[in-house]
Protein backbone atom coordinates (compact mmCIF):
# COMPACT_ATOMS: atom_id res chain seq x y z
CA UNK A 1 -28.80 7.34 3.79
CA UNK A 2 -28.18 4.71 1.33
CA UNK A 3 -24.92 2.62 1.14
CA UNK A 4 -25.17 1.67 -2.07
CA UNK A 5 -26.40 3.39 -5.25
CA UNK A 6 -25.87 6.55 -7.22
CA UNK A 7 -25.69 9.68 -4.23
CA UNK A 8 -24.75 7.06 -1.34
CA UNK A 9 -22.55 6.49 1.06
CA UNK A 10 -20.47 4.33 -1.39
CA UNK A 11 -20.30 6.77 -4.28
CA UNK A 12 -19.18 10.01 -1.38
CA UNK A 13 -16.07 6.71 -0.33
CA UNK A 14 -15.31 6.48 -3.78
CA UNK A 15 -14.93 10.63 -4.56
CA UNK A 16 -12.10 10.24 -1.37
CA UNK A 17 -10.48 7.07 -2.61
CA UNK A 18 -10.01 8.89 -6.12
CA UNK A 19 -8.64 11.90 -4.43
CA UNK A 20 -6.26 9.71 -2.37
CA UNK A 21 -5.26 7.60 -5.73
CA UNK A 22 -4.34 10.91 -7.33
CA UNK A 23 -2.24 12.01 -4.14
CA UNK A 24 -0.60 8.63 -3.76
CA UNK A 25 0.47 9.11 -7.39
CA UNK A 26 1.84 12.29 -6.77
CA UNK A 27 3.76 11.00 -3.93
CA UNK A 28 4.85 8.10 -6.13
CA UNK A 29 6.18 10.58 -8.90
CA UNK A 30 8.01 12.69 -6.13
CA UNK A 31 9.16 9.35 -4.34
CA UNK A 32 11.16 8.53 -7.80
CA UNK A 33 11.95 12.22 -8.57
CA UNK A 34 14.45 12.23 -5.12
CA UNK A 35 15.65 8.82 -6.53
CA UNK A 36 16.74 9.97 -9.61
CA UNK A 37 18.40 12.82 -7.89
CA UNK A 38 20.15 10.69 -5.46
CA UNK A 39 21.39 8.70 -8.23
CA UNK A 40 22.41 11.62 -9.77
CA UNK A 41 23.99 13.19 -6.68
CA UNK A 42 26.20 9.92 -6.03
CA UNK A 43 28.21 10.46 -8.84
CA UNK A 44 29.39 13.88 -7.39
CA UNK A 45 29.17 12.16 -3.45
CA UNK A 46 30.71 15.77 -1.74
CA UNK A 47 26.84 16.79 -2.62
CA UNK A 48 25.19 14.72 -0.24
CA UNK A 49 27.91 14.03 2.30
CA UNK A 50 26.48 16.21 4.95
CA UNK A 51 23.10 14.64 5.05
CA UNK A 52 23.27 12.87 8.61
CA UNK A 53 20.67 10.43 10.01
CA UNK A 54 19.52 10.30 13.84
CA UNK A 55 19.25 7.20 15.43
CA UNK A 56 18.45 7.36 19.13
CA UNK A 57 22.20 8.65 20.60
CA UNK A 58 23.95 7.79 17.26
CA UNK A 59 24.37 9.71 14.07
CA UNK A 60 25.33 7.97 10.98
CA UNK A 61 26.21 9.59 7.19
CA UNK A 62 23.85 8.81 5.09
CA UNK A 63 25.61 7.88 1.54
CA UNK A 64 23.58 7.94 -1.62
CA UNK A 65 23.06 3.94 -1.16
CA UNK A 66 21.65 4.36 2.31
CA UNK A 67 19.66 7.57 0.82
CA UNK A 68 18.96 5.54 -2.29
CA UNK A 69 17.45 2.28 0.04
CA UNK A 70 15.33 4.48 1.90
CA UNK A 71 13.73 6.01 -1.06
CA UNK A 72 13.10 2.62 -2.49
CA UNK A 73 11.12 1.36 0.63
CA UNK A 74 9.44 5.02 0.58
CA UNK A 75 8.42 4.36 -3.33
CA UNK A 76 7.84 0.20 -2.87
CA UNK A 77 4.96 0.96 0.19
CA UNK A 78 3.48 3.76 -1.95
CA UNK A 79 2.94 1.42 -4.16
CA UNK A 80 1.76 -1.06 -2.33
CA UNK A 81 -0.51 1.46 -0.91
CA UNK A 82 -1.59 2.77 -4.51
CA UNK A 83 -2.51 -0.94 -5.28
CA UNK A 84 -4.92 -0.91 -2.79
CA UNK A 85 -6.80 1.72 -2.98
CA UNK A 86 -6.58 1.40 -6.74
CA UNK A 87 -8.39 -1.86 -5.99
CA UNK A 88 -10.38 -0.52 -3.93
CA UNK A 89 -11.84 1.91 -6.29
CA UNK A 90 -12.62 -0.52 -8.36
CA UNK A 91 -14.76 -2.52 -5.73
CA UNK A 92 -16.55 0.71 -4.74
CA UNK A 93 -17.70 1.45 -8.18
CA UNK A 94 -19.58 -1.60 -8.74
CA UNK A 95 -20.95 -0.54 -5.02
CA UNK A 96 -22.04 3.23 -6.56
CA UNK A 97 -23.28 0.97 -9.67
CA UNK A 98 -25.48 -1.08 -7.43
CA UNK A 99 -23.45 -4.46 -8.32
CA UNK A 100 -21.62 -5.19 -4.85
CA UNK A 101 -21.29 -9.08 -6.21
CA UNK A 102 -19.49 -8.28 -9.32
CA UNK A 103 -17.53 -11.39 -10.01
CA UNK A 104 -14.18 -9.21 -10.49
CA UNK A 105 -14.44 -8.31 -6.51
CA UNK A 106 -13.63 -11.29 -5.11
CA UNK A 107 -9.88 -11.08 -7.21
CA UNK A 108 -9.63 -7.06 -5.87
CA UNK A 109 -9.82 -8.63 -2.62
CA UNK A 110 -7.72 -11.04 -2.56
CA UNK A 111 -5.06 -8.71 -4.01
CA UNK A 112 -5.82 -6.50 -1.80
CA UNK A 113 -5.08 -8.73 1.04
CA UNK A 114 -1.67 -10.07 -0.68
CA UNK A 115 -0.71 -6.71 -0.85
CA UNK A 116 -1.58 -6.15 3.06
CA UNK A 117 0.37 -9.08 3.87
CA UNK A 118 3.73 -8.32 1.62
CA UNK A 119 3.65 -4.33 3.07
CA UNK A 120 3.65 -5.60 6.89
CA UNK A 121 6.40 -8.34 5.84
CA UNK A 122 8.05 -5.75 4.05
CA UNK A 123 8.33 -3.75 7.43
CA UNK A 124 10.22 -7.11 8.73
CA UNK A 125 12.48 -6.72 5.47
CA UNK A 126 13.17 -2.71 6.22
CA UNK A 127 13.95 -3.74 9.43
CA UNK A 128 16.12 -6.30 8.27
CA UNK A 129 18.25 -4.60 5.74
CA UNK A 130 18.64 -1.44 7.98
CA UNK A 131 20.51 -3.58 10.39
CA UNK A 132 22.40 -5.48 8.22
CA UNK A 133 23.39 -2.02 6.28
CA UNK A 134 23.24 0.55 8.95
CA UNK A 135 24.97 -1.71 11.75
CA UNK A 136 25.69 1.10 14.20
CA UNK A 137 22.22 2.37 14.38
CA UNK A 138 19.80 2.12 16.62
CA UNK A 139 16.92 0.57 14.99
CA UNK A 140 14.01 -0.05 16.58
CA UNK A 141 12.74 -3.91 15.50
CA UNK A 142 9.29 -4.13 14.38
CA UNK A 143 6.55 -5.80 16.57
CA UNK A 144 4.54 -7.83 15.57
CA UNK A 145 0.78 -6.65 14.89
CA UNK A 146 -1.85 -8.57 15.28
CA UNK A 147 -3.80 -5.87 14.07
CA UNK A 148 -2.21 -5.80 10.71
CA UNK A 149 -2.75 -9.93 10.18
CA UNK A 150 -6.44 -9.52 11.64
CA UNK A 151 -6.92 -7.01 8.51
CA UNK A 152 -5.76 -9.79 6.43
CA UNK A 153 -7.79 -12.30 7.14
CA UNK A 154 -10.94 -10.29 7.35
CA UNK A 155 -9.60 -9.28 3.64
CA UNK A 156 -9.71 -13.10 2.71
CA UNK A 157 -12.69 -13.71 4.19
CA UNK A 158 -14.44 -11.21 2.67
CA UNK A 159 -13.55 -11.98 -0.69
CA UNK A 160 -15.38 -15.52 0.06
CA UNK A 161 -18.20 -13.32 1.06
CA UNK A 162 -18.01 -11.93 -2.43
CA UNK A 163 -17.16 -14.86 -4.24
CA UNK A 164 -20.37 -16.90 -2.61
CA UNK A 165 -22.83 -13.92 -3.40
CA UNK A 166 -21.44 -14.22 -7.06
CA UNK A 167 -22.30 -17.46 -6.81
CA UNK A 168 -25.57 -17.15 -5.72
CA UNK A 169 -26.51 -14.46 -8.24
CA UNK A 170 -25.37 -16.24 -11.13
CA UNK A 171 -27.34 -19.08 -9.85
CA UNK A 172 -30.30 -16.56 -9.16
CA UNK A 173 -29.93 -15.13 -13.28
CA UNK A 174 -30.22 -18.68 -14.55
CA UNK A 175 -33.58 -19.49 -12.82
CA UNK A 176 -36.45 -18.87 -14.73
């Protein structure tokens, strides 16, 4: 099978990554629907008073601000996510198109690796804020994953990939 072309491998990818876009946008939508309700809710707090949060042994009431934070992260990594694969998209039409070194890939890249490496130091930030605002619970601290900066870099490094077949094509249109 062929990976790049009309009816390849590519253009099957990019069906799923427009399914997933339209999922992550629903998500997004319900993600500020609850907000909007929490906000809502606070102003009448006996609403949400009984919602309780378990941490390990410990339970702790979970105000509209705590509710409210928690829906932010929610909505801020679904967003980060939706940036990526929106990205992504992107790079796998000009794959389906036949155009892998189209210029505009090597900036999807590198967004899409800034946006891998603010959502895994956003989990350090969660982390961070839940302690500071929750200080009786038992929060487990994020390791760190080597995994998650490997991705990263392979990101970058591809996007140099890209940007030096660009180069090379351009170079390849001008000779005669």
């Amino acid at each position: 099978m062929r990976a790049l072309g009309p009816g390849s491998v590519s253009s099957f990818l990019k069906i799923i990554l427009d399914v997933v876009f339209i999922a992550l946008w629903i998500g997004l939508g319900a993600v500020t629907l609850m907000m909007l309700a929490a906000i809502l809710f606070s102003f009448n707090p006996q609403l949400i008073d009984d919602i309780t949060i378990r941490t390990g042994s410990n339970e702790i009431q979970a105000g509209g601000p705590v509710l409210l934070g928690g829906l932010a992260a929610a909505g801020l990594y679904l967003a980060g996510v939706l940036v990526i694969v929106e990205r992504l998209r992107r790079i796998f039409s000009t794959l389906t198109a036949g155009d892998p070194f189209h210029p505009e890939n090597v900036r999807r890249l590198r967004v899409i690796g800034l946006v891998l490496a603010g959502l895994e130091i956003g989990r350090y930030v969660v982390y961070t804020v839940g302690v500071w605002a929750l200080p009786g619970a038992e929060i487990k601290q994020p390791e760190f994953s080597p995994t998650a900066w490997f991705s990263v870099l392979v990101v970058f490094v591809l996007a140099e990939v890209f940007r030096e077949g660009a180069r090379l094509r351009r170079e390849a249109e001008l000779t005669i």
